[in-house]
C-alpha atoms as a PDB file:
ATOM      1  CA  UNK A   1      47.960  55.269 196.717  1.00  0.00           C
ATOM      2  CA  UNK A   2      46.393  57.782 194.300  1.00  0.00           C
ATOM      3  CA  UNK A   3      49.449  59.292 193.406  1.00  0.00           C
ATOM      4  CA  UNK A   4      51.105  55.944 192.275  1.00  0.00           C
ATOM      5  CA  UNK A   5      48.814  55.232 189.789  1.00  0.00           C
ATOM      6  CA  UNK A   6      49.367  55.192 186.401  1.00  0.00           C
ATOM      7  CA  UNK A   7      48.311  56.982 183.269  1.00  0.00           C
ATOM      8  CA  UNK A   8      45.446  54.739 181.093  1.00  0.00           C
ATOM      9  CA  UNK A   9      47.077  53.433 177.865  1.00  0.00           C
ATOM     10  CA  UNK A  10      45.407  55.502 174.723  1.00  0.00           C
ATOM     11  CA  UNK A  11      43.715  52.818 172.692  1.00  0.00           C
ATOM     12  CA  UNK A  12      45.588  51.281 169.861  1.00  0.00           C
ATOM     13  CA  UNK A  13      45.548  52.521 166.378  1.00  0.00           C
ATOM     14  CA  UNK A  14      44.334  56.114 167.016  1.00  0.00           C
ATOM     15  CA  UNK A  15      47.007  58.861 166.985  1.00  0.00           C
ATOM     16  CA  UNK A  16      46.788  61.869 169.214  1.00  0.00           C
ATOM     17  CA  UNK A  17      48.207  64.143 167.074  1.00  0.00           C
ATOM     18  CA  UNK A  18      48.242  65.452 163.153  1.00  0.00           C
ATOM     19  CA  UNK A  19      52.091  66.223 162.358  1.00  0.00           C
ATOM     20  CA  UNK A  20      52.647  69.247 161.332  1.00  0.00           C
ATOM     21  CA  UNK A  21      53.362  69.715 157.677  1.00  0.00           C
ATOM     22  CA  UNK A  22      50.370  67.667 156.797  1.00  0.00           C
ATOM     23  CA  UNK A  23      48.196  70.126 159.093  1.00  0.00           C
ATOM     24  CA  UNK A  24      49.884  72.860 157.481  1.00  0.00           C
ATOM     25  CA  UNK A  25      49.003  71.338 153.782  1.00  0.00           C
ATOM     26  CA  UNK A  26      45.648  70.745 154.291  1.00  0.00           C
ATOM     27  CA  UNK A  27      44.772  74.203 155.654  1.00  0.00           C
ATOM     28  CA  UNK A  28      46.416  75.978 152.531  1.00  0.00           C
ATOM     29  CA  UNK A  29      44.471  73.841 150.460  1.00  0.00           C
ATOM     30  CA  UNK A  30      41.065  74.670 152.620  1.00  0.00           C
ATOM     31  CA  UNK A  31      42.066  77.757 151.780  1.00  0.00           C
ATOM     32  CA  UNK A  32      42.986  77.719 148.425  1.00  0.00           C
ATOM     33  CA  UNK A  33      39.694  75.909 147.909  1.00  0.00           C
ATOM     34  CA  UNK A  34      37.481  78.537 149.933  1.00  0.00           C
ATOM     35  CA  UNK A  35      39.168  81.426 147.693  1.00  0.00           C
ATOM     36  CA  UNK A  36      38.957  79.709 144.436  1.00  0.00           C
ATOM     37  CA  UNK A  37      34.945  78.900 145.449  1.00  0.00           C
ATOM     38  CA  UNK A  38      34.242  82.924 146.697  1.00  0.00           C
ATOM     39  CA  UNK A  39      36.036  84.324 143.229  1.00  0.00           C
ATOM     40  CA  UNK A  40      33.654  82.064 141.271  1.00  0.00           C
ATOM     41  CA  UNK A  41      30.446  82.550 142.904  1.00  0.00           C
ATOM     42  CA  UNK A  42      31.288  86.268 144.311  1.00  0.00           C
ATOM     43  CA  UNK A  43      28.443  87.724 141.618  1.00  0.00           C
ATOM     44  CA  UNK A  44      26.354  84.717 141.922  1.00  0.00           C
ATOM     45  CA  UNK A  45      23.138  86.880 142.528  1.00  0.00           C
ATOM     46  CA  UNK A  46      23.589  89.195 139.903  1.00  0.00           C
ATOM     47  CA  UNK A  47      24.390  86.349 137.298  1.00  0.00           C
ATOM     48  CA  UNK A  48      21.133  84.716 138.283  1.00  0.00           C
ATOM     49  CA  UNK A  49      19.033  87.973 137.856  1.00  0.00           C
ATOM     50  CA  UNK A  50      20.221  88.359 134.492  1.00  0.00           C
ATOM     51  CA  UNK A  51      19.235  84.453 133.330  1.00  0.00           C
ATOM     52  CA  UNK A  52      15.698  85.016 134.961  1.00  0.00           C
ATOM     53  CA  UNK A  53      15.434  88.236 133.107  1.00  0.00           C
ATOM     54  CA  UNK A  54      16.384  86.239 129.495  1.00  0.00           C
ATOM     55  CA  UNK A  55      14.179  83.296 130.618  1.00  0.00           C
ATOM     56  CA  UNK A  56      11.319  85.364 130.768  1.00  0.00           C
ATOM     57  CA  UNK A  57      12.594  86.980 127.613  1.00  0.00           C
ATOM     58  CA  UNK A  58      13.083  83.284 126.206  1.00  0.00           C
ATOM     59  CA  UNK A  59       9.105  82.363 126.960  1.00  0.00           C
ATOM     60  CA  UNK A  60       8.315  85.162 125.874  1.00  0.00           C
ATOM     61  CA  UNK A  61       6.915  86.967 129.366  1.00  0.00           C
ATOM     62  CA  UNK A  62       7.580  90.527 128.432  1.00  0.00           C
ATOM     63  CA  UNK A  63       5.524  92.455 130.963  1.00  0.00           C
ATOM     64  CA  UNK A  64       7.563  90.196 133.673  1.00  0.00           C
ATOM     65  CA  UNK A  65      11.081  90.959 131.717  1.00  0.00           C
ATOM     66  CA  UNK A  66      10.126  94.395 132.283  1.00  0.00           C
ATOM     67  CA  UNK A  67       9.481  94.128 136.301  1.00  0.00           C
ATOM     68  CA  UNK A  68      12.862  92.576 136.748  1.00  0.00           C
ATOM     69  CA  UNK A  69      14.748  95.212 134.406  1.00  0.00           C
ATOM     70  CA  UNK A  70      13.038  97.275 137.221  1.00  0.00           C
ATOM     71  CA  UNK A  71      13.281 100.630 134.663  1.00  0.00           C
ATOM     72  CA  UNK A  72      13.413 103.788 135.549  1.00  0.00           C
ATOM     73  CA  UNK A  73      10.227 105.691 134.771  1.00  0.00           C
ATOM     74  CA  UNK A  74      11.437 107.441 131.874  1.00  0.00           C
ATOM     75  CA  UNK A  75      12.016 103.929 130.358  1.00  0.00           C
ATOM     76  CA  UNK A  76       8.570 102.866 129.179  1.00  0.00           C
ATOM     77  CA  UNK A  77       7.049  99.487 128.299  1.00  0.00           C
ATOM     78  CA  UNK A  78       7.210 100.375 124.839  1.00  0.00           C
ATOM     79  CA  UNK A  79      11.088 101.488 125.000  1.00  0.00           C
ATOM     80  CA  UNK A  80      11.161  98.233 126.625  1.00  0.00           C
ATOM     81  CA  UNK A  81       9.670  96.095 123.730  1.00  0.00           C
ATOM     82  CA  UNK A  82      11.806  98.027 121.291  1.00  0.00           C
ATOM     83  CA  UNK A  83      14.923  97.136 122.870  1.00  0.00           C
ATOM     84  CA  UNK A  84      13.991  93.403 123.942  1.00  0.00           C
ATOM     85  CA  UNK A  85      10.638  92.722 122.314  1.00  0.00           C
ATOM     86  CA  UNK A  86      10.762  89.960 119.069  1.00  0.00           C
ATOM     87  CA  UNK A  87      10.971  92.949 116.914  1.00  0.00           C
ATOM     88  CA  UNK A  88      13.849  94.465 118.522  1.00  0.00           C
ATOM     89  CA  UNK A  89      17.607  94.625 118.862  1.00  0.00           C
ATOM     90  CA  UNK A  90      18.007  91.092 119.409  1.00  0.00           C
ATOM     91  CA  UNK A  91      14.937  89.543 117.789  1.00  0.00           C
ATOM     92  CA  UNK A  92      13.407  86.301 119.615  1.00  0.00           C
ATOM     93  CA  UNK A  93      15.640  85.617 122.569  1.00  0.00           C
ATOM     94  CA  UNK A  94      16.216  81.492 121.181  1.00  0.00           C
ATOM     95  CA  UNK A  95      19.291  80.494 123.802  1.00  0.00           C
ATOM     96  CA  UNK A  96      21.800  83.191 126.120  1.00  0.00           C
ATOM     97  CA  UNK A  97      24.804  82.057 127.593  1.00  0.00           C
ATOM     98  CA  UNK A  98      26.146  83.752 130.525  1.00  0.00           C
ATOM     99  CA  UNK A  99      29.668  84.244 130.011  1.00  0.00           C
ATOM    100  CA  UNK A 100      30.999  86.197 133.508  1.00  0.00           C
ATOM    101  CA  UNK A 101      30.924  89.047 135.341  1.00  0.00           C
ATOM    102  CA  UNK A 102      32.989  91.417 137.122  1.00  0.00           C
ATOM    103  CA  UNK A 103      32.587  94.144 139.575  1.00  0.00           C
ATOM    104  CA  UNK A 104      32.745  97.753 138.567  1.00  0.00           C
ATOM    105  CA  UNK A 105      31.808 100.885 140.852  1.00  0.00           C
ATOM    106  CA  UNK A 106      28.918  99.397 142.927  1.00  0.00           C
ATOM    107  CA  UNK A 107      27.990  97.897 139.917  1.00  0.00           C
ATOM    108  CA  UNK A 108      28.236  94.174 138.375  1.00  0.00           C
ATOM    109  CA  UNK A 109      28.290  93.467 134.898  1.00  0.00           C
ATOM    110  CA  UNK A 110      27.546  90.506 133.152  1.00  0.00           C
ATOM    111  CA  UNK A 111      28.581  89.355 129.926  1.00  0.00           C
ATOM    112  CA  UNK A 112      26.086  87.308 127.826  1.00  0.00           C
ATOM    113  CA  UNK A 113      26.139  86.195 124.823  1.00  0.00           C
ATOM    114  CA  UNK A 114      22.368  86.063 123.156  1.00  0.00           C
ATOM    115  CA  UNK A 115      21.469  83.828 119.862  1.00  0.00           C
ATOM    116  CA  UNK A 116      25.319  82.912 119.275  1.00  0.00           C
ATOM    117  CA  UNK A 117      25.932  86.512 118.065  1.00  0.00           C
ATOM    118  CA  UNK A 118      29.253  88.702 118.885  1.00  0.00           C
ATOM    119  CA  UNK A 119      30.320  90.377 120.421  1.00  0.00           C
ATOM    120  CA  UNK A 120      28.582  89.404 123.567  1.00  0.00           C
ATOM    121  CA  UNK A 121      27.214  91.912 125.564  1.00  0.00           C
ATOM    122  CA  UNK A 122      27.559  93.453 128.949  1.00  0.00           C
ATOM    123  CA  UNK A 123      24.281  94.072 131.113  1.00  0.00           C
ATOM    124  CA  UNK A 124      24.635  96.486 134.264  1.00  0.00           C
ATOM    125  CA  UNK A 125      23.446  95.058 137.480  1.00  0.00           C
ATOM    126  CA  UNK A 126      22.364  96.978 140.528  1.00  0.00           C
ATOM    127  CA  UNK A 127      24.444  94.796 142.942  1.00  0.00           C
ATOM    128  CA  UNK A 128      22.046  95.803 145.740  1.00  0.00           C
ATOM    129  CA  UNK A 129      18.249  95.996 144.318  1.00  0.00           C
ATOM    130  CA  UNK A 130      19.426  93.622 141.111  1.00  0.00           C
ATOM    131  CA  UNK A 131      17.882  95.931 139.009  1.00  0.00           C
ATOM    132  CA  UNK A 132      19.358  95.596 135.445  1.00  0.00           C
ATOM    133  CA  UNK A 133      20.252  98.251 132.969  1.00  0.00           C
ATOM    134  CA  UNK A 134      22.323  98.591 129.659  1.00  0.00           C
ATOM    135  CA  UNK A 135      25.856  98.591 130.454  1.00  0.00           C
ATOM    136  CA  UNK A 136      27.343 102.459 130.456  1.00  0.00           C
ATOM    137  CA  UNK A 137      30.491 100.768 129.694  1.00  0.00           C
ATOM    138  CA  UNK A 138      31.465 100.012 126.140  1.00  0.00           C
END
């Protein structure tokens, strides 16, 4: 009696499998997707520590500037406002524009580009403590 019973009927309108090429598809474009999202936000950190840094440059918050540049003690406050400070390099930080970064021997640099001058300029990011630095690289 058991035995002769039949299967239930699946309920109409709902498919119990994906065929395959479309299953193939859509996992190379998840794929796709997930690299082309990792490449782009791989140095998201270190991008983000650079645009607080020239905020705080921006407002003009130079003793904070300085505790994110996280200097090395031969690097004093003064150094600091001669490189950054409204009288220095740069003048008045008015508007930055972070133009990407790329990985280079532990280190991450990003490119910026401050007050619409060229060439922009590369600034060295620890990738680990996010302590920033003038890029070594020219």
């Amino acid at each position: 009696m058991l035995l002769d019973a039949k299967p239930p009927k699946p309920p109409s309108g709902i498919r119990k499998y994906v065929p395959l090429p479309l299953l193939i598809l859509g996992v190379v474009l998840l794929g796709l997707i997930s690299g082309l999202c990792a490449f782009r936000f791989w140095n998201y950190r270190q991008e983000q520590a650079v645009a607080r840094f020239l905020k705080a440059l921006q407002a003009g918050n130079y003793q904070e500037a300085y505790n994110l540049w996280q200097p090395a003690p031969s690097y004093s406050y003064q150094d600091f406002q001669h490189d950054w400070g409204a009288e220095g390099d740069f003048g008045k930080i008015r508007e930055f524009e972070i133009l990407g970064s790329h990985a280079r021997s532990g280190t991450v640099l990003v490119t910026v580009r401050i007050n619409n001058e060229d060439p922009p300029r590369d600034i060295a990011v620890n990738g680990k403590t996010l302590g920033l630095a003038f890029s070594p690289f020219f």
